[in-house]
Protein backbone atom coordinates (compact mmCIF):
# COMPACT_ATOMS: atom_id res chain seq x y z
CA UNK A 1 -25.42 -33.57 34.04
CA UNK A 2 -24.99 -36.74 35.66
CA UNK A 3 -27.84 -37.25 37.29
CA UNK A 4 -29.77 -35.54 33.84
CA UNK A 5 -28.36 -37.82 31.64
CA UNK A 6 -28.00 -41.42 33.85
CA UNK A 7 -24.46 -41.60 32.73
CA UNK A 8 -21.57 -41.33 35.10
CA UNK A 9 -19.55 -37.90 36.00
CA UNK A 10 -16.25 -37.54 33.91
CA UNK A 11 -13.84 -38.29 36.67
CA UNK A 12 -15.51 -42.12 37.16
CA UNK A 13 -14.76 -42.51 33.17
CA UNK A 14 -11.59 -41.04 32.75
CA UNK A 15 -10.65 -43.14 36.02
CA UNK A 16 -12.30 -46.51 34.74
CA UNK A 17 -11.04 -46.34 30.90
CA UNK A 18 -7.67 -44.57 32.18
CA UNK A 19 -8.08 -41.34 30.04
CA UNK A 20 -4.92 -39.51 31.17
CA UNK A 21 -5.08 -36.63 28.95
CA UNK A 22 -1.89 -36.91 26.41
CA UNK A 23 -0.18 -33.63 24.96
CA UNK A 24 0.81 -34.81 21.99
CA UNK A 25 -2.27 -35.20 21.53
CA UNK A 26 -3.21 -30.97 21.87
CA UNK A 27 -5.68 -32.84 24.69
CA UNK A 28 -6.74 -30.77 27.82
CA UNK A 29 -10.37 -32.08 29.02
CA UNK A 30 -13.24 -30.91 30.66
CA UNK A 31 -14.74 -32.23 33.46
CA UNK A 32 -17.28 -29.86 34.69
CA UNK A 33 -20.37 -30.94 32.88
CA UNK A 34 -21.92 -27.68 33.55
CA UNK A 35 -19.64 -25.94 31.51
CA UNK A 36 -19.98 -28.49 28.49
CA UNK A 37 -23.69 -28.17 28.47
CA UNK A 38 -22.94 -24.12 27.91
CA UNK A 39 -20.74 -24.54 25.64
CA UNK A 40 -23.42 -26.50 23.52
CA UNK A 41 -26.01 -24.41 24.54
CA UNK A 42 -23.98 -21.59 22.61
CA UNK A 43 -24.02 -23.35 19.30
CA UNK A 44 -27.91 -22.56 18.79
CA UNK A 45 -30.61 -24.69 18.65
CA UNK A 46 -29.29 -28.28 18.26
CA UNK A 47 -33.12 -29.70 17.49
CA UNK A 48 -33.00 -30.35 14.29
CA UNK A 49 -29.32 -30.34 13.27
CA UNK A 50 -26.40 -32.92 12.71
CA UNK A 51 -23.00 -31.92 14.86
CA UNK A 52 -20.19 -32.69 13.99
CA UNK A 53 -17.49 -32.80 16.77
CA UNK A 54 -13.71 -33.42 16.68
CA UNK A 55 -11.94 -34.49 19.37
CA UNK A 56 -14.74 -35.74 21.75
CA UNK A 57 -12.24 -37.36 24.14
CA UNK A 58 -13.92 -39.10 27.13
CA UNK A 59 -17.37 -37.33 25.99
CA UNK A 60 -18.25 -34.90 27.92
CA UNK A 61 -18.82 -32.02 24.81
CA UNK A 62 -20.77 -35.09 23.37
CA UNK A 63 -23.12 -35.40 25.91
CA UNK A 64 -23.90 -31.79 26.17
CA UNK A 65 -24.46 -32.17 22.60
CA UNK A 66 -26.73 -34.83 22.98
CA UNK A 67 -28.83 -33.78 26.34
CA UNK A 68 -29.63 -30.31 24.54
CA UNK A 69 -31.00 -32.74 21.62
CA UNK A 70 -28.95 -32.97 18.95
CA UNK A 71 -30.44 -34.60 16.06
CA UNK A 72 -27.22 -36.94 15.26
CA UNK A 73 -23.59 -35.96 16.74
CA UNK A 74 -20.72 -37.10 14.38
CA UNK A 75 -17.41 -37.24 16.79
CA UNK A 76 -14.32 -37.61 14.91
CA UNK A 77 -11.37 -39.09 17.90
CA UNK A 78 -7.83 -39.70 16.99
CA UNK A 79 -7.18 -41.47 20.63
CA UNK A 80 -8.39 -44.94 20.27
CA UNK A 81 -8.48 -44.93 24.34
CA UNK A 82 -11.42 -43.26 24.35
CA UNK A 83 -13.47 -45.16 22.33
CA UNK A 84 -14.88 -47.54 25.25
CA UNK A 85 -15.91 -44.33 26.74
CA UNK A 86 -17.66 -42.87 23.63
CA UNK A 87 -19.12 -45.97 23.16
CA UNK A 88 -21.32 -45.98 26.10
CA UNK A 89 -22.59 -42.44 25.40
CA UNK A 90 -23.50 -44.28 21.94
CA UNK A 91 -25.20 -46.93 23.59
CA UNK A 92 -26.94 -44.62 26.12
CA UNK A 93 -28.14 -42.31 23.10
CA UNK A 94 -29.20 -45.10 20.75
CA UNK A 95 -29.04 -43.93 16.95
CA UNK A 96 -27.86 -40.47 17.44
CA UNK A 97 -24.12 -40.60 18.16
CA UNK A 98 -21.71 -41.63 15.64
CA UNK A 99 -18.15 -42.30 16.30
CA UNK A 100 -15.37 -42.39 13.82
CA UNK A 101 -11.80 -42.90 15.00
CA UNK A 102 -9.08 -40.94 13.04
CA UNK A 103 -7.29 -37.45 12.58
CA UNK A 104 -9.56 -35.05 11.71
CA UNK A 105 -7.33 -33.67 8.82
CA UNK A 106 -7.78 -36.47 6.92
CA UNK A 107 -11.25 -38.32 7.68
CA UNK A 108 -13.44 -38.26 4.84
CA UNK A 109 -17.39 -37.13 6.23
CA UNK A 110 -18.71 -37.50 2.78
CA UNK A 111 -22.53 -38.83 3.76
CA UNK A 112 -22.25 -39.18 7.23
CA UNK A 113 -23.63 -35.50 8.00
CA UNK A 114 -27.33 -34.39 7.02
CA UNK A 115 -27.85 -30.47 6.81
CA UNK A 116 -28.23 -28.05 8.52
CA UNK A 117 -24.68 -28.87 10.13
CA UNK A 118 -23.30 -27.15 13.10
CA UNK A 119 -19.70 -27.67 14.36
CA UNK A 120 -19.00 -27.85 18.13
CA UNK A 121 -16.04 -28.87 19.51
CA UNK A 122 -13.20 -28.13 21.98
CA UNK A 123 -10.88 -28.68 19.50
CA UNK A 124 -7.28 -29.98 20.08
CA UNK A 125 -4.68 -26.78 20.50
CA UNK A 126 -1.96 -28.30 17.86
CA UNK A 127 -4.33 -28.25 15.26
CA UNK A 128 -7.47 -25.95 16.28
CA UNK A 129 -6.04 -23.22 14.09
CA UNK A 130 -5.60 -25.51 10.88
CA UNK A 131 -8.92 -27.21 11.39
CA UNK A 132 -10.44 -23.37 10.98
CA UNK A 133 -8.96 -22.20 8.08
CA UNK A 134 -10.27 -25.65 5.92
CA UNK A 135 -13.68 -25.12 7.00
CA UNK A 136 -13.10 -21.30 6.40
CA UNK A 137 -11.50 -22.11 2.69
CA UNK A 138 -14.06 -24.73 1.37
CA UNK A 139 -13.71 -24.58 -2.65
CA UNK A 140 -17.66 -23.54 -2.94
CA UNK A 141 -19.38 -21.26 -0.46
CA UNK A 142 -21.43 -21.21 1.77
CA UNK A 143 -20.13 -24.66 3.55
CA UNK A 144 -21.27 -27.51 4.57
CA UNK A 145 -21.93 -26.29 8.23
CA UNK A 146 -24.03 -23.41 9.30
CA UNK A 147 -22.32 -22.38 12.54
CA UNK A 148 -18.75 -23.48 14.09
CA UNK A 149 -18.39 -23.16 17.82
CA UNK A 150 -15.37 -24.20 18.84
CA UNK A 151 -12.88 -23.78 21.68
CA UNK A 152 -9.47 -21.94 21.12
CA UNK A 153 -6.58 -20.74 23.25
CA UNK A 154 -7.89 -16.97 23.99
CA UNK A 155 -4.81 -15.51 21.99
CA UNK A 156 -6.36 -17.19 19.11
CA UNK A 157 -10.10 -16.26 19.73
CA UNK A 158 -9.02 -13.31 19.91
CA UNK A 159 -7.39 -12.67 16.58
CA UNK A 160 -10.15 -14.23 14.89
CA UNK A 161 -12.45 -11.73 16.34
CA UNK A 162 -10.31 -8.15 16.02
CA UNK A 163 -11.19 -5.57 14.15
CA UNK A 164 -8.49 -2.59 12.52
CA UNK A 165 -6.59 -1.52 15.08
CA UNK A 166 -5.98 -3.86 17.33
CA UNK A 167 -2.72 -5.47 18.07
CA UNK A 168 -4.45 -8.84 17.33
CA UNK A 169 -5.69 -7.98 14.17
CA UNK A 170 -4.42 -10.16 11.26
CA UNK A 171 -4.99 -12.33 8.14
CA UNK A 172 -7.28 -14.92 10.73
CA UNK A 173 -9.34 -12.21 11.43
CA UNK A 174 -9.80 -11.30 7.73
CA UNK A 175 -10.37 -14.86 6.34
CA UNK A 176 -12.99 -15.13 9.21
CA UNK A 177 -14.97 -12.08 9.25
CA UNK A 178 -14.65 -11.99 5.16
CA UNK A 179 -17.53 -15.61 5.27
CA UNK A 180 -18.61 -15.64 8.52
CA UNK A 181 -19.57 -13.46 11.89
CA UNK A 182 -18.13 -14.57 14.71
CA UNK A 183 -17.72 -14.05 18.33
CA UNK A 184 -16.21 -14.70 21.67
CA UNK A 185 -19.18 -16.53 23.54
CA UNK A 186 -17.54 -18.01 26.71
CA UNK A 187 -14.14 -17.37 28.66
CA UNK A 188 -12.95 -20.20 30.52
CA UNK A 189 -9.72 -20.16 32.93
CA UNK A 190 -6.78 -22.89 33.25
CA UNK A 191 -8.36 -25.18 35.85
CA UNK A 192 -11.54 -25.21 33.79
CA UNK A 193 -9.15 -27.74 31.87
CA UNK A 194 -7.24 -31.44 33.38
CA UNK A 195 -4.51 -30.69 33.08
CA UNK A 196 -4.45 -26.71 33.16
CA UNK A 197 -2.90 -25.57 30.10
CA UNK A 198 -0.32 -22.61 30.60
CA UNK A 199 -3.09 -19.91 28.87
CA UNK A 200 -6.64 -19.19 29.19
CA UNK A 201 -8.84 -20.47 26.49
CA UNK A 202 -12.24 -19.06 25.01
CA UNK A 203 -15.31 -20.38 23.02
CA UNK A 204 -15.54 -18.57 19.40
CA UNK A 205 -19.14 -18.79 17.53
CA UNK A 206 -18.95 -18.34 14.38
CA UNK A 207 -22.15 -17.97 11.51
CA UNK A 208 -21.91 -18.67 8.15
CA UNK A 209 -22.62 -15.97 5.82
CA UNK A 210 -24.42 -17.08 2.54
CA UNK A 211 -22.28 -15.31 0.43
CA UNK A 212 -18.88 -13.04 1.62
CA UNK A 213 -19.55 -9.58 3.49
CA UNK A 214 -17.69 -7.76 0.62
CA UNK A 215 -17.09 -8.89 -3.46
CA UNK A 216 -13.40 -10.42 -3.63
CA UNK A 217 -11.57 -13.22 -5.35
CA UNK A 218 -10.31 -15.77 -2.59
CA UNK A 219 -7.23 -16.33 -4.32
CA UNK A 220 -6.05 -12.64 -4.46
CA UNK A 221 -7.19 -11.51 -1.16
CA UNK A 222 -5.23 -14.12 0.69
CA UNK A 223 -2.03 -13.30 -1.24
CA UNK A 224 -2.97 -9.38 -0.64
CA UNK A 225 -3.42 -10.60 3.15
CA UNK A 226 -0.48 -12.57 2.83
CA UNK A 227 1.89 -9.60 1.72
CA UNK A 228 0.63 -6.94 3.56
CA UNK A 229 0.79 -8.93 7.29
CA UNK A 230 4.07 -11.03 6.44
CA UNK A 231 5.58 -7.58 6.81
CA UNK A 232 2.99 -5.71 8.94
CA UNK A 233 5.24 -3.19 10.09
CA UNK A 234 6.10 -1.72 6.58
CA UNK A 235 4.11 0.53 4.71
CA UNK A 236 1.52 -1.19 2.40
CA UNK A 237 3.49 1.10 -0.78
CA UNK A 238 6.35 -1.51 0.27
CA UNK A 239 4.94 -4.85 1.63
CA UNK A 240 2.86 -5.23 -1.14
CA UNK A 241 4.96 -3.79 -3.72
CA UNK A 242 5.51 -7.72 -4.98
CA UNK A 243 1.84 -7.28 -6.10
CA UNK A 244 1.81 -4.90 -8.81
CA UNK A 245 4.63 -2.31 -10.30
CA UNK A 246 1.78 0.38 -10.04
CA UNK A 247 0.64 -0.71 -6.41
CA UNK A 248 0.56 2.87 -5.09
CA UNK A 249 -2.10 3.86 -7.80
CA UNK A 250 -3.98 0.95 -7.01
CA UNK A 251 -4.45 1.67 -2.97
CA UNK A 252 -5.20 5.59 -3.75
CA UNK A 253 -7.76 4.15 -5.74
CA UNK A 254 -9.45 2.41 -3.38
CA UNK A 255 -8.95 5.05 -0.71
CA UNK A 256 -6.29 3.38 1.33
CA UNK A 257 -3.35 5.85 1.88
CA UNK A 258 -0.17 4.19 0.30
CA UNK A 259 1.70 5.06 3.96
CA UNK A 260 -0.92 3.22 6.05
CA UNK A 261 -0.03 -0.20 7.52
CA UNK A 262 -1.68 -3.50 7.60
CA UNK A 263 -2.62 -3.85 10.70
CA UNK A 264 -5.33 -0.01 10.45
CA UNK A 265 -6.83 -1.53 6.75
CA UNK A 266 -10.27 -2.75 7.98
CA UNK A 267 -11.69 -5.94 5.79
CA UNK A 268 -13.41 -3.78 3.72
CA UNK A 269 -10.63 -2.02 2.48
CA UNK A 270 -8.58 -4.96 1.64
CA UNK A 271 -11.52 -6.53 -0.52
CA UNK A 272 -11.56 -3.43 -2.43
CA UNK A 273 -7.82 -3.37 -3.08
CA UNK A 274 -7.69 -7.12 -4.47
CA UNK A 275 -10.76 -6.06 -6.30
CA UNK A 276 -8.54 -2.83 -8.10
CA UNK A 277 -5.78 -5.61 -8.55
CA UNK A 278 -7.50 -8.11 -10.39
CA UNK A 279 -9.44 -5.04 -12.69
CA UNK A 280 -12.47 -5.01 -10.94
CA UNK A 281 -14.27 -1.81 -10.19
């Protein structure tokens, strides 16, 4: 990537802007430029899209983003350090690379993104999760963006891709698979990372679906979710008895036997029930 883009290899920056990686921070960086250029590569055609990134860090993602030819990368970085180092990729990619230092939780994008939108980013691990679950929850559907591609510890990739069954199966796989399809698009090891985190990570891709797989009310399906996987290993006649005095009617309704557990109830199933609940057919 070096010698593709003109811009030094990630060592040389982190070493002249010393870009220790901080873990309060959730920060574990890449420095094979091979790997970020895949990693962009597996968010789709970047031609004629906006990106928003969070958590660029010394740039590397960011220049993947750019080299495959992003229209106009937004990168959101908390760590003031690396803003000398984002800067040059700026100045190197005149126009298209926008950097905006703060916490991603709180920045407001409002007009800085032009659709479509894709998210890429190798997000920070204390907040990766979080980050998901707003751009998951927006109050109108579909989003703003119309693919997320983002890097996750591999526990957490994985429970946003399981299905019924599995021991990873939960309410993140629900609320992602209810608005979106996703899968795991890239497996990278420990000492793909400075420093090596303790667990392997993966790269989820994720597309927006224009309207949810099955008919629900947000509200009720997350507190159905809610109650039947804050007690998974119950019975759904008793985890979700909270939800309604007549709850076993309502799951033999639907088809789901009162003595099944959360964790065998595919998506489908629990769409339908918080359907029944709210007196919808």
């Amino acid at each position: 990537m070096a010698a593709l883009d003109g811009l030094p290899p990630l060592r040389d920056v982190i070493a002249t802007h010393g870009l220790s990686a901080k873990k309060a921070l959730g920060q574990n960086f890449i420095l094979d430029l091979n790997i970020t250029a895949r990693i962009a590569r597996a968010a789709g055609d970047l031609t004629a899209c906006d990106v928003l990134e969070v958590g660029p860090g010394p740039g590397g993602l960011t220049r993947g983003l750019l080299a495959e030819g992003a229209r106009k990368v937004v990168a959101v970085e908390k760590d003031a350090r690396c803003l000398p180092a984002l800067a040059e990729v700026a100045a190197h990619y005149p126009g298209r690379l926008e950097v905006i230092e703060g916490d991603a939780l709180a920045v407001d994008l409002s007009g800085r993104l032009t659709a479509p939108v894709r998210v890429v980013a190798n997000l920070p691990y204390n907040v990766g999760t979080e980050l998901l679950v707003r751009w998951l929850t927006p109050p109108e559907w579909p989003p703003f963006w119309i693919s997320l591609t983002l890097m996750f510890q591999r526990e957490v990739a994985q429970r946003i891709t399981a299905q019924a069954g599995d021991d990873a199966y939960g309410r993140l796989a629900i609320l992602a698979q209810w608005r979106a399809t996703p899968r795991i698009v890239l497996d990278l090891p420990p000492q793909a990372f400075v420093p090596p985190p303790k667990v392997s990570s993966a790269v989820v891709h994720l597309d927006a679906l224009p309207a949810p797989r099955f008919p629900a009310r947000a509200r009720t399906l997350a507190l159905v979710t809610a109650a039947a996987f804050g007690q998974r290993r119950k019975m759904l006649r008793s985890s979700l008895k909270s939800l309604s005095p007549d709850i076993e009617a309502h799951l033999v309704a639907v088809g789901i036997p009162p003595t099944e557990r959360a964790e065998q109830v595919p998506l489908e199933g629990f769409c339908a029930l918080a359907r029944s609940l709210d007196g919808n057919d």
